[in-house]
PDB file of N, CA and C in Angstrom:
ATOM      1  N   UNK A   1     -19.629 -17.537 -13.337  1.00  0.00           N
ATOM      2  CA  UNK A   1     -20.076 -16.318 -12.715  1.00  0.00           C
ATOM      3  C   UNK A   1     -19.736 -16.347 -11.231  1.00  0.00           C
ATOM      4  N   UNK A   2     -19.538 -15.054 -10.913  1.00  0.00           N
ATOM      5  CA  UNK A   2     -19.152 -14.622  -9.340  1.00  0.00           C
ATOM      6  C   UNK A   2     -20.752 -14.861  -8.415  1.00  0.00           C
ATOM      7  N   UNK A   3     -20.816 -14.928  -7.363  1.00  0.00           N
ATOM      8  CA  UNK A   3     -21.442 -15.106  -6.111  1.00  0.00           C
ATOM      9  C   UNK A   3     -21.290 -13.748  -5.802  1.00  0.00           C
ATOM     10  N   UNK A   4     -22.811 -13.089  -5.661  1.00  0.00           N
ATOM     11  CA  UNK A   4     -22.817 -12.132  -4.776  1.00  0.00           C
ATOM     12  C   UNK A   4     -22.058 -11.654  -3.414  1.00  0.00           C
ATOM     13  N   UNK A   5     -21.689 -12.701  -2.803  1.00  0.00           N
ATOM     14  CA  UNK A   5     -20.867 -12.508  -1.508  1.00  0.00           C
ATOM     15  C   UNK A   5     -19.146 -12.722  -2.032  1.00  0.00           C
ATOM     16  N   UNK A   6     -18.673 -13.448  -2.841  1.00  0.00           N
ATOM     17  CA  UNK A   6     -17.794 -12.985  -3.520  1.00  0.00           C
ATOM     18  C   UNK A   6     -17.449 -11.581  -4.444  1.00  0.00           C
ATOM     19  N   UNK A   7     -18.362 -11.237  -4.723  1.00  0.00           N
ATOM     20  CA  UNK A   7     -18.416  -9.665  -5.726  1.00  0.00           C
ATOM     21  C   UNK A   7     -18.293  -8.700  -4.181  1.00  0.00           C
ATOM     22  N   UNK A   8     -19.137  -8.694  -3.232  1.00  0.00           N
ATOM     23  CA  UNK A   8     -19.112  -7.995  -2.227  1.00  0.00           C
ATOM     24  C   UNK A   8     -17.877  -8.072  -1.296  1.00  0.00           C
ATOM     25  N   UNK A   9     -17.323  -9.165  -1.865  1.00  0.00           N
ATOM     26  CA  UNK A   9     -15.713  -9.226  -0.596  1.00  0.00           C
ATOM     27  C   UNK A   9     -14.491  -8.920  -1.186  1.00  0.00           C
ATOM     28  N   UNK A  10     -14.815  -8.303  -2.510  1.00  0.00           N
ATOM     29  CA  UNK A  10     -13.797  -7.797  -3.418  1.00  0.00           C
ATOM     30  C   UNK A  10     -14.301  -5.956  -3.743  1.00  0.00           C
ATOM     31  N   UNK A  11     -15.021  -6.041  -3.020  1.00  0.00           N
ATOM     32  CA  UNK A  11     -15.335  -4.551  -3.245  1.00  0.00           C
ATOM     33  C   UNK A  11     -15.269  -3.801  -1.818  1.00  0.00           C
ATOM     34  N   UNK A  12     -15.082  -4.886  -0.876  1.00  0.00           N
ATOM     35  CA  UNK A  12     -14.969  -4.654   0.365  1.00  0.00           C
ATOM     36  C   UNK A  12     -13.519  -4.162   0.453  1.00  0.00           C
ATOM     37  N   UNK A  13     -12.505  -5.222  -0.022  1.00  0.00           N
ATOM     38  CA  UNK A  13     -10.925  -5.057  -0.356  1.00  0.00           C
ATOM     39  C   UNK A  13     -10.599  -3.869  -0.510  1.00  0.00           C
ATOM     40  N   UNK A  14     -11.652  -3.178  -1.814  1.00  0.00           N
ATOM     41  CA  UNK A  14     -11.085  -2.236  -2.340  1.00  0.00           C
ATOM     42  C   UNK A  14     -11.239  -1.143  -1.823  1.00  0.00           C
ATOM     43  N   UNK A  15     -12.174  -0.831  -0.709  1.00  0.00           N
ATOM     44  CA  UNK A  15     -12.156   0.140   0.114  1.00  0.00           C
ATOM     45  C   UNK A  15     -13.236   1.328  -0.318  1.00  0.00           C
ATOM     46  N   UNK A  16     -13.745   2.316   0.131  1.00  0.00           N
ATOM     47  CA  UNK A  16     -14.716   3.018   0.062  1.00  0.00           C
ATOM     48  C   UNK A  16     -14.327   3.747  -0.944  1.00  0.00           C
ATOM     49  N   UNK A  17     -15.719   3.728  -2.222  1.00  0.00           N
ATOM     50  CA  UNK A  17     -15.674   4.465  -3.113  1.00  0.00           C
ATOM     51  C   UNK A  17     -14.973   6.630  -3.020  1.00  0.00           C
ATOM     52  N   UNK A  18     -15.799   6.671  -2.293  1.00  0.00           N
ATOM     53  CA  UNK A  18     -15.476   7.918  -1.859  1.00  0.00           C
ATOM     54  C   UNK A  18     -13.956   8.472  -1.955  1.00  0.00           C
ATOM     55  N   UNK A  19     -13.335   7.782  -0.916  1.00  0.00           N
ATOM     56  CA  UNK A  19     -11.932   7.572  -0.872  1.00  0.00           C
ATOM     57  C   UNK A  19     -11.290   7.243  -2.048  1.00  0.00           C
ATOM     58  N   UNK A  20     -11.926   6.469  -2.601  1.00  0.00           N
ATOM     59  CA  UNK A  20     -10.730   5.788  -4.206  1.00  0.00           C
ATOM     60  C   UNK A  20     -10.969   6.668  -5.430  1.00  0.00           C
ATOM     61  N   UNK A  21     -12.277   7.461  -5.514  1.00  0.00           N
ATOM     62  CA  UNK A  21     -12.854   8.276  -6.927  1.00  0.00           C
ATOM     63  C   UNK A  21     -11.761   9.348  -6.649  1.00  0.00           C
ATOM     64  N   UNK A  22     -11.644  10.221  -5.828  1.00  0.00           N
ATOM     65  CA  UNK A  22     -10.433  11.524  -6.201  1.00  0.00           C
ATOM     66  C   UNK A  22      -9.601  10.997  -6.650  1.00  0.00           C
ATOM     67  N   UNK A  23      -8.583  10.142  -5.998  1.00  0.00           N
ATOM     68  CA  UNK A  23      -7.496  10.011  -6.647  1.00  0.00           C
ATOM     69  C   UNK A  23      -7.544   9.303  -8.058  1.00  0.00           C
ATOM     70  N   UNK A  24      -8.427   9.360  -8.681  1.00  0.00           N
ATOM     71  CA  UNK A  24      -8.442   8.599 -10.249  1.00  0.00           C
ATOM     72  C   UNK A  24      -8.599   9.945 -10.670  1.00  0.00           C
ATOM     73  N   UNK A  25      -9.445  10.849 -10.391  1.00  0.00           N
ATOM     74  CA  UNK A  25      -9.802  11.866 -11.101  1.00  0.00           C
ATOM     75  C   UNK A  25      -8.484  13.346 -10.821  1.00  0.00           C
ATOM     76  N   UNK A  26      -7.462  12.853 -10.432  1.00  0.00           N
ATOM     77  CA  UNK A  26      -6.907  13.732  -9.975  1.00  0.00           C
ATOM     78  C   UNK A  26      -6.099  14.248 -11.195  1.00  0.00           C
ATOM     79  N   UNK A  27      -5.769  15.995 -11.458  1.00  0.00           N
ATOM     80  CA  UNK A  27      -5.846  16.867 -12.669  1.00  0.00           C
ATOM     81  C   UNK A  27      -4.249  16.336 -12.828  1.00  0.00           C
ATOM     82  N   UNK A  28      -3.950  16.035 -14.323  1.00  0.00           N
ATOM     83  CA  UNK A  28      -2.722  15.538 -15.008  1.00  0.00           C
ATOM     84  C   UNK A  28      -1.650  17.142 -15.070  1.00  0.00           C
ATOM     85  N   UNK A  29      -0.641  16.557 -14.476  1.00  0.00           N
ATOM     86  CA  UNK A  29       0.067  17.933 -15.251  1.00  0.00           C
ATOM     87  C   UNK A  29       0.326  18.438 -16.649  1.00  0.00           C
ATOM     88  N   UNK A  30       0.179  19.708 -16.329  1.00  0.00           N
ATOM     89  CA  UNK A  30       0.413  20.581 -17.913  1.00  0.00           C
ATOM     90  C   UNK A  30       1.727  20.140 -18.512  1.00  0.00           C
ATOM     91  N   UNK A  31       1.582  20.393 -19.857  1.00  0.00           N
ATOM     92  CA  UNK A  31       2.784  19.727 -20.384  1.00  0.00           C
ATOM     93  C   UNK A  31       3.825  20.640 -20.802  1.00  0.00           C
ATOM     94  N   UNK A  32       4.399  19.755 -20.993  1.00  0.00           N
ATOM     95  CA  UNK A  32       6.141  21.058 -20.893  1.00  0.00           C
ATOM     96  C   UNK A  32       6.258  21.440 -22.526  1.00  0.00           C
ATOM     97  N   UNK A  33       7.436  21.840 -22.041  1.00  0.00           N
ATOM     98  CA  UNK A  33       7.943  22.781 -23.275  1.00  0.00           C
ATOM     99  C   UNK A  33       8.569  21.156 -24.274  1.00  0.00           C
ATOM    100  N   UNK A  34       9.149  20.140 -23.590  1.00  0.00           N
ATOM    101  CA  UNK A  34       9.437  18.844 -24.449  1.00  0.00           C
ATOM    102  C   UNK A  34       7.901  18.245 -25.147  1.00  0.00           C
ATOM    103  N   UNK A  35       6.956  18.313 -25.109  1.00  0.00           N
ATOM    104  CA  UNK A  35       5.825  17.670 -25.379  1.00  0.00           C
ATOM    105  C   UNK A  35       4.926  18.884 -26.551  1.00  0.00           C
ATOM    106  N   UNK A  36       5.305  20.001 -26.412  1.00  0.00           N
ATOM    107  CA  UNK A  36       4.499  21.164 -26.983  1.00  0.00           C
ATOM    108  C   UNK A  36       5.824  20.850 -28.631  1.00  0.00           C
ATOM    109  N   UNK A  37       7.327  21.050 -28.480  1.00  0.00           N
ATOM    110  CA  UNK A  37       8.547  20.963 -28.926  1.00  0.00           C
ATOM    111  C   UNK A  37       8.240  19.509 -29.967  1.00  0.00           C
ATOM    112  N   UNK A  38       7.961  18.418 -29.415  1.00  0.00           N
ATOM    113  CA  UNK A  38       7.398  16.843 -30.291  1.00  0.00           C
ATOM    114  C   UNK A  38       6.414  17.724 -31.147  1.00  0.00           C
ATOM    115  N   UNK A  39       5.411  18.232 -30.656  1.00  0.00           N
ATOM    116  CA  UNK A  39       3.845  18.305 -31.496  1.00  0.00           C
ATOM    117  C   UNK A  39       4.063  19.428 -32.636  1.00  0.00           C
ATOM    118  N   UNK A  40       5.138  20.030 -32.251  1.00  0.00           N
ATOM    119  CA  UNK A  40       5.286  21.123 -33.150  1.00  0.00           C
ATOM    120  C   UNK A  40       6.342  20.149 -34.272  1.00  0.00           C
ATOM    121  N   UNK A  41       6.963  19.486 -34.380  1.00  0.00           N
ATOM    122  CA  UNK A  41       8.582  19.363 -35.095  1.00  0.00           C
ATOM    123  C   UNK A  41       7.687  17.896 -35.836  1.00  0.00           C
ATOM    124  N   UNK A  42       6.468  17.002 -35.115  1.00  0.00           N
ATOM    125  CA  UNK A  42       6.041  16.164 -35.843  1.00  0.00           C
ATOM    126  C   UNK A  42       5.371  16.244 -37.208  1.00  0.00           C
ATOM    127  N   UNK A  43       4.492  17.518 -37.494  1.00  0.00           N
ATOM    128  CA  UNK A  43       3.719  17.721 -38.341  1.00  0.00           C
ATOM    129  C   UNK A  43       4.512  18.218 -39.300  1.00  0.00           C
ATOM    130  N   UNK A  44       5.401  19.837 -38.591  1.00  0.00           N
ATOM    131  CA  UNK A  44       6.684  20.545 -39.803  1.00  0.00           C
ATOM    132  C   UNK A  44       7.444  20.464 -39.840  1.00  0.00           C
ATOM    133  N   UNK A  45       8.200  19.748 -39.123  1.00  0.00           N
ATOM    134  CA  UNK A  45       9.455  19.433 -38.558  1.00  0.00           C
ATOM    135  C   UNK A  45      10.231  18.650 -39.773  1.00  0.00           C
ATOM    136  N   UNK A  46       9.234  17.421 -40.845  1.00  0.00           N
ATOM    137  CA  UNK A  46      10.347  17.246 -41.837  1.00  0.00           C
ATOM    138  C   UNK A  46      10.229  18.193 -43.227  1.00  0.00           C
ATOM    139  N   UNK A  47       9.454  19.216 -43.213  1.00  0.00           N
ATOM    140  CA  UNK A  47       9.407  20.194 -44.220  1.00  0.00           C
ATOM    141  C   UNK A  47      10.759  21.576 -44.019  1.00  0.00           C
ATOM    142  N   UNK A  48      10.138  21.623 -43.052  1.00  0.00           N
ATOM    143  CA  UNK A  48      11.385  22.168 -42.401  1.00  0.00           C
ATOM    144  C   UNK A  48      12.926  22.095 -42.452  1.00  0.00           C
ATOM    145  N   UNK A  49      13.677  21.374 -41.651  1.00  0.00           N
ATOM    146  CA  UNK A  49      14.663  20.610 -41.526  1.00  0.00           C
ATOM    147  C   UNK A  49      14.975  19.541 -41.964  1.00  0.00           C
ATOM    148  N   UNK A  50      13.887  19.114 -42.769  1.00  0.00           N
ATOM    149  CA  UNK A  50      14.251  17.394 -43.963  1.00  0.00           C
ATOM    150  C   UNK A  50      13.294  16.685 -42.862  1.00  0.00           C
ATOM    151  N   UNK A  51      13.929  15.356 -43.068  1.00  0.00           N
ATOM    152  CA  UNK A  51      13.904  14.768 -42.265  1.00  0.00           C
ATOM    153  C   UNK A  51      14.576  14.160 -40.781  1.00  0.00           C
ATOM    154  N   UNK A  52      15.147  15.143 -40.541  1.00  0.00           N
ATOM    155  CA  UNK A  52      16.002  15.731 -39.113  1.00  0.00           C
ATOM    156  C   UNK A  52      15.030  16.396 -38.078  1.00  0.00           C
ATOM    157  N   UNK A  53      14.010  17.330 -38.512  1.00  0.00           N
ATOM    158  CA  UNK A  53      13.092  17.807 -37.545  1.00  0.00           C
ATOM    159  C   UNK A  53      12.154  17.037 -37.203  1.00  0.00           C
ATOM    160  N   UNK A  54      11.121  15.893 -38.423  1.00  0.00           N
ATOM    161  CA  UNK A  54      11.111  15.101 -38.167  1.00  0.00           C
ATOM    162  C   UNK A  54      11.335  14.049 -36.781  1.00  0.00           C
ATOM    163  N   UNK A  55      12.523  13.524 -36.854  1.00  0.00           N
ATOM    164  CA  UNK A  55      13.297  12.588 -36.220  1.00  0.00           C
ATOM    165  C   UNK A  55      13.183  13.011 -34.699  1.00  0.00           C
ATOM    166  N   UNK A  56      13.247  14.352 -34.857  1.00  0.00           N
ATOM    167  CA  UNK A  56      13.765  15.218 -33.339  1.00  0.00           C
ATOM    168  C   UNK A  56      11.978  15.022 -32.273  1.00  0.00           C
ATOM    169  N   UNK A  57      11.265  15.055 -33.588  1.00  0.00           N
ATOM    170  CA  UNK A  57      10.552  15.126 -33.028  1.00  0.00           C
ATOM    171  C   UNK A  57       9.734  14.253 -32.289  1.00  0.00           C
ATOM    172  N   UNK A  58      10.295  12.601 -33.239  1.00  0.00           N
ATOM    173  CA  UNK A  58       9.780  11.788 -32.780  1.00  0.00           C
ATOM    174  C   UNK A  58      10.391  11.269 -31.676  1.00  0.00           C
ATOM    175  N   UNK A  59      12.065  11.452 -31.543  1.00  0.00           N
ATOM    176  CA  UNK A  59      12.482  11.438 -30.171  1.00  0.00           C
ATOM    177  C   UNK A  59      12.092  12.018 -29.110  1.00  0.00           C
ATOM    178  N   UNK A  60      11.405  12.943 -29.337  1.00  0.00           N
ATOM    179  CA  UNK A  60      11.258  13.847 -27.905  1.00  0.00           C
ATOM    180  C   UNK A  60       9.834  13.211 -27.442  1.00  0.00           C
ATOM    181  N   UNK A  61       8.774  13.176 -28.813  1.00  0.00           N
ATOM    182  CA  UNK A  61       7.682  11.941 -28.577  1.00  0.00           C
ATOM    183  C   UNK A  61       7.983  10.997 -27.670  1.00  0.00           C
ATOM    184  N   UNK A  62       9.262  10.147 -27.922  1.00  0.00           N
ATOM    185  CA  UNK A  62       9.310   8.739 -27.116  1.00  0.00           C
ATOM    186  C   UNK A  62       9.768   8.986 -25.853  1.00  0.00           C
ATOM    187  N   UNK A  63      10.267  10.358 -25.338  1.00  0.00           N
ATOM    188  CA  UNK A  63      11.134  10.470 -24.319  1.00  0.00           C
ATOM    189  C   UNK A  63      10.159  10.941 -23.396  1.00  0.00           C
ATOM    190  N   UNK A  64       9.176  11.594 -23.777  1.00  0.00           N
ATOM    191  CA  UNK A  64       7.969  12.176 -22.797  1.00  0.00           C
ATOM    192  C   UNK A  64       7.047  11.528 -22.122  1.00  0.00           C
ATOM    193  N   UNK A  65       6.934  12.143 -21.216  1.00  0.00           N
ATOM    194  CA  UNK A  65       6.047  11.016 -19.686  1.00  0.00           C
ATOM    195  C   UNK A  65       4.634  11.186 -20.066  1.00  0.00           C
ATOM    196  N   UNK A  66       4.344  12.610 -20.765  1.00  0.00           N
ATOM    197  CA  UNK A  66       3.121  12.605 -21.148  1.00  0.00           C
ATOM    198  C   UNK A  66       2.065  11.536 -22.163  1.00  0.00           C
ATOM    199  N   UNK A  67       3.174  10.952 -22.792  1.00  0.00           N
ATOM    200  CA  UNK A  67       2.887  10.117 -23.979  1.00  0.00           C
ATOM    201  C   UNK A  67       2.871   8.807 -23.767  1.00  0.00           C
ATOM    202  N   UNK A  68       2.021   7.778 -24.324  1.00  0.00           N
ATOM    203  CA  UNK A  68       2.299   6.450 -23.573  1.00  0.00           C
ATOM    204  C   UNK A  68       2.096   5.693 -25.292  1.00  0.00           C
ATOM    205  N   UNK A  69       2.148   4.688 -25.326  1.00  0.00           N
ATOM    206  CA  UNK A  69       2.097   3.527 -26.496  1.00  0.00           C
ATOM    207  C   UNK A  69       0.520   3.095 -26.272  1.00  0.00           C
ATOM    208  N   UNK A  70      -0.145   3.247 -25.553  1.00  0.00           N
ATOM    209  CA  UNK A  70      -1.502   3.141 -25.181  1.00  0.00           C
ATOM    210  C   UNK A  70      -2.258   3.678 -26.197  1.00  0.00           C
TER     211      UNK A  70
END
């Protein structure tokens, strides 16, 4: 276990709450027409086009900033 004066000199580091909470909470951009284009082509996309719309869709999945492996 940490030492109170160790816990306090790492929170000191990190600088005033105030200051650090906006930028975590700051609003994500809306998503594009590539990310709306994945969500649509994943679900119908291989009924549709086989398995080609499918595919398209999962590429555009992997290519988007919105999306993470997380």
């Amino acid at each position: 276990m940490h030492s109170e004066g160790e816990v306090r000199a790492v929170l000191d580091q990190l600088g005033d709450a105030s200051e650090i909470a906006p930028e975590a909470h700051e609003p994500r951009a809306r998503c594009s027409a590539l990310e709306v284009w994945a969500l649509i082509l994943l679900p119908v996309g291989g009924i549709i086009v086989r398995i080609l719309g499918w595919v398209i869709g999962v590429v555009l999945l992997w290519t988007s900033d919105a999306w993470t492996t997380r």
